[in-house]
C-alpha atoms as a PDB file:
ATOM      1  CA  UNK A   1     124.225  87.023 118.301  1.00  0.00           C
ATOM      2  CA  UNK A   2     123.194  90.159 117.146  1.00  0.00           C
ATOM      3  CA  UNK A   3     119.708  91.983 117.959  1.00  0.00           C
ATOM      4  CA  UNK A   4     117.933  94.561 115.458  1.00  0.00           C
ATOM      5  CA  UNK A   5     117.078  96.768 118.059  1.00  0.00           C
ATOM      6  CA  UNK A   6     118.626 100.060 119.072  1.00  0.00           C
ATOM      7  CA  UNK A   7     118.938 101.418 122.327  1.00  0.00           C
ATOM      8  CA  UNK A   8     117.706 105.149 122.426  1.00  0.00           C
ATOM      9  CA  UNK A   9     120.089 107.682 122.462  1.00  0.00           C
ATOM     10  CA  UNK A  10     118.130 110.686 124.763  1.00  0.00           C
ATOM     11  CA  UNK A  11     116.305 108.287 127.430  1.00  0.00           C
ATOM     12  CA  UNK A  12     113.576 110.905 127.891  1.00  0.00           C
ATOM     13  CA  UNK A  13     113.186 111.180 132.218  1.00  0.00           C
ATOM     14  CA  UNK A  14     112.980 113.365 135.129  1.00  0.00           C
ATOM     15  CA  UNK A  15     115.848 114.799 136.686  1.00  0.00           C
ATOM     16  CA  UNK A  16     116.109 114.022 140.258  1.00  0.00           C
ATOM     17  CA  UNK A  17     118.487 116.616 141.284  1.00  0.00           C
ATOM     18  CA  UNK A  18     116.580 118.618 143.364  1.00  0.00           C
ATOM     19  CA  UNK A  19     114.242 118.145 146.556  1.00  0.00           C
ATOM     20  CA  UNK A  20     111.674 119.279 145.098  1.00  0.00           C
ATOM     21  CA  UNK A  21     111.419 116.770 141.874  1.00  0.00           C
ATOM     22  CA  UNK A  22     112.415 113.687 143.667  1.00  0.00           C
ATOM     23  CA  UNK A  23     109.377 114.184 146.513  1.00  0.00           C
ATOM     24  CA  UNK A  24     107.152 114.825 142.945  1.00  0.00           C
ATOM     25  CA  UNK A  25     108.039 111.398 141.947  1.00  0.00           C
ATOM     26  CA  UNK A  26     108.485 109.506 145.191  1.00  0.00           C
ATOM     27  CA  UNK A  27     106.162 106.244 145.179  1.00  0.00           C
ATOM     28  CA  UNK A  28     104.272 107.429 148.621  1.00  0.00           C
ATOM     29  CA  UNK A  29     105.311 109.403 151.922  1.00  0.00           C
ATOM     30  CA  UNK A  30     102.626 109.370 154.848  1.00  0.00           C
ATOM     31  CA  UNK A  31     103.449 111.586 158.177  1.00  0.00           C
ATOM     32  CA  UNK A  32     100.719 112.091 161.274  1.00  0.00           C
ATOM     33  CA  UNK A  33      99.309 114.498 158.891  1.00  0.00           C
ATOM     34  CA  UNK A  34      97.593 112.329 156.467  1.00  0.00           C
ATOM     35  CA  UNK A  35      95.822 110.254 159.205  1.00  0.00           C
ATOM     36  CA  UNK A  36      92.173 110.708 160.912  1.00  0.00           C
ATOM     37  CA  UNK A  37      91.389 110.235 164.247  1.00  0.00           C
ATOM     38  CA  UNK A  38      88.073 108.938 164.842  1.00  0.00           C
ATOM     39  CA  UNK A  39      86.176 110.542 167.761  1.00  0.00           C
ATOM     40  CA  UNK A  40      82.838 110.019 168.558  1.00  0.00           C
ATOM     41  CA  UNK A  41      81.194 111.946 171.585  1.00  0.00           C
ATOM     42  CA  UNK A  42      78.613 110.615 174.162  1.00  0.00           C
ATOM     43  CA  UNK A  43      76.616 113.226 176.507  1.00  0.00           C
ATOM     44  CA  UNK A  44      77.436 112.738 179.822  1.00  0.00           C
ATOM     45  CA  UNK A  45      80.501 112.584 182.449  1.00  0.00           C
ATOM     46  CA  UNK A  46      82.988 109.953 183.087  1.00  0.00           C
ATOM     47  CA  UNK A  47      80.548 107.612 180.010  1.00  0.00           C
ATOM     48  CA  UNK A  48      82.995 104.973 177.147  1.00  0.00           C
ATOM     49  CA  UNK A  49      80.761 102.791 175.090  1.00  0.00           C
ATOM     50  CA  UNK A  50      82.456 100.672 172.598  1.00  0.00           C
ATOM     51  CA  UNK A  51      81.607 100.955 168.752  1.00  0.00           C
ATOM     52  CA  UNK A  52      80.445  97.947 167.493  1.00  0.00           C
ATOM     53  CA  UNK A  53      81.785  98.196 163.887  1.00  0.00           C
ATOM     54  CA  UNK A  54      85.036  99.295 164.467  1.00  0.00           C
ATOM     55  CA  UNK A  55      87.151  97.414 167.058  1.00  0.00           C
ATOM     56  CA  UNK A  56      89.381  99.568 169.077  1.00  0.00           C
ATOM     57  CA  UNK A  57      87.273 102.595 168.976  1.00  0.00           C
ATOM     58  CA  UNK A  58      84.900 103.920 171.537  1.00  0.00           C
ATOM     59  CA  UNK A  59      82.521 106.632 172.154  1.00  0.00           C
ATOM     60  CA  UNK A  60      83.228 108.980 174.942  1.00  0.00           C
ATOM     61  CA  UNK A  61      82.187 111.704 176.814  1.00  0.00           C
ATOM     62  CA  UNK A  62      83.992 115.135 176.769  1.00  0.00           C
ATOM     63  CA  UNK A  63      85.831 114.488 179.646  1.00  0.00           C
ATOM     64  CA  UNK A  64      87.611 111.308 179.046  1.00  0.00           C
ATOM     65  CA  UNK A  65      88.297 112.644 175.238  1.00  0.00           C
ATOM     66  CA  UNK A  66      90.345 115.645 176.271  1.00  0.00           C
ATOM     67  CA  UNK A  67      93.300 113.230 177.267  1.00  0.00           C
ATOM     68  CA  UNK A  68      93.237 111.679 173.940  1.00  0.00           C
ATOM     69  CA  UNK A  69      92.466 114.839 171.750  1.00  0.00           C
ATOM     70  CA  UNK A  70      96.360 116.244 173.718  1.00  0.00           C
ATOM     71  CA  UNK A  71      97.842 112.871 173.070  1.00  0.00           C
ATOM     72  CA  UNK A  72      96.733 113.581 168.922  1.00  0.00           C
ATOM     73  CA  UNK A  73      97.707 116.771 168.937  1.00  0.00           C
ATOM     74  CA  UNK A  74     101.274 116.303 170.374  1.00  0.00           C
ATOM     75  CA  UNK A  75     101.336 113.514 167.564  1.00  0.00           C
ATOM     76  CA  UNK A  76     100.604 115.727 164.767  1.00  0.00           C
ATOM     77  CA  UNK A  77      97.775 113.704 163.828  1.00  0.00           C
ATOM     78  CA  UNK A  78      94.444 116.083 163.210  1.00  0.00           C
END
């Protein structure tokens, strides 16, 4: 069996010998950096009222977010 087609002789691609090209080309990379944290703030002292929308999340005061604003920030996450 023989085919008509030839194979190219330069095969036209990036170089991936340095750091720098292969994270250019990598498919997708995420770190703490590329996520949100959503905080929403209620008036008051010692006050958590869940969001109805968005399981998992709550609304709280200024007091009870200061533990979880340390625990994002030792994370990375901004």
């Amino acid at each position: 069996m023989h085919t008509s087609a030839t194979f190219p002789i330069a095969r036209p691609r990036r170089l991936r010998r340095d750091a720098f090209t292969r994270d250019l080309v990598r498919e997708h990379q995420l770190s703490p950096a590329d996520f949100i944290y959503p905080v929403f703030v209620l008036d008051g002292v010692n006050r958590r009222e869940p969001v109805g929308s968005m399981p998992g999340v709550e609304r709280l005061s200024l007091d009870l977010l200061l533990p979880v604003a340390e625990d994002c920030v030792r994370l990375g996450i901004p």
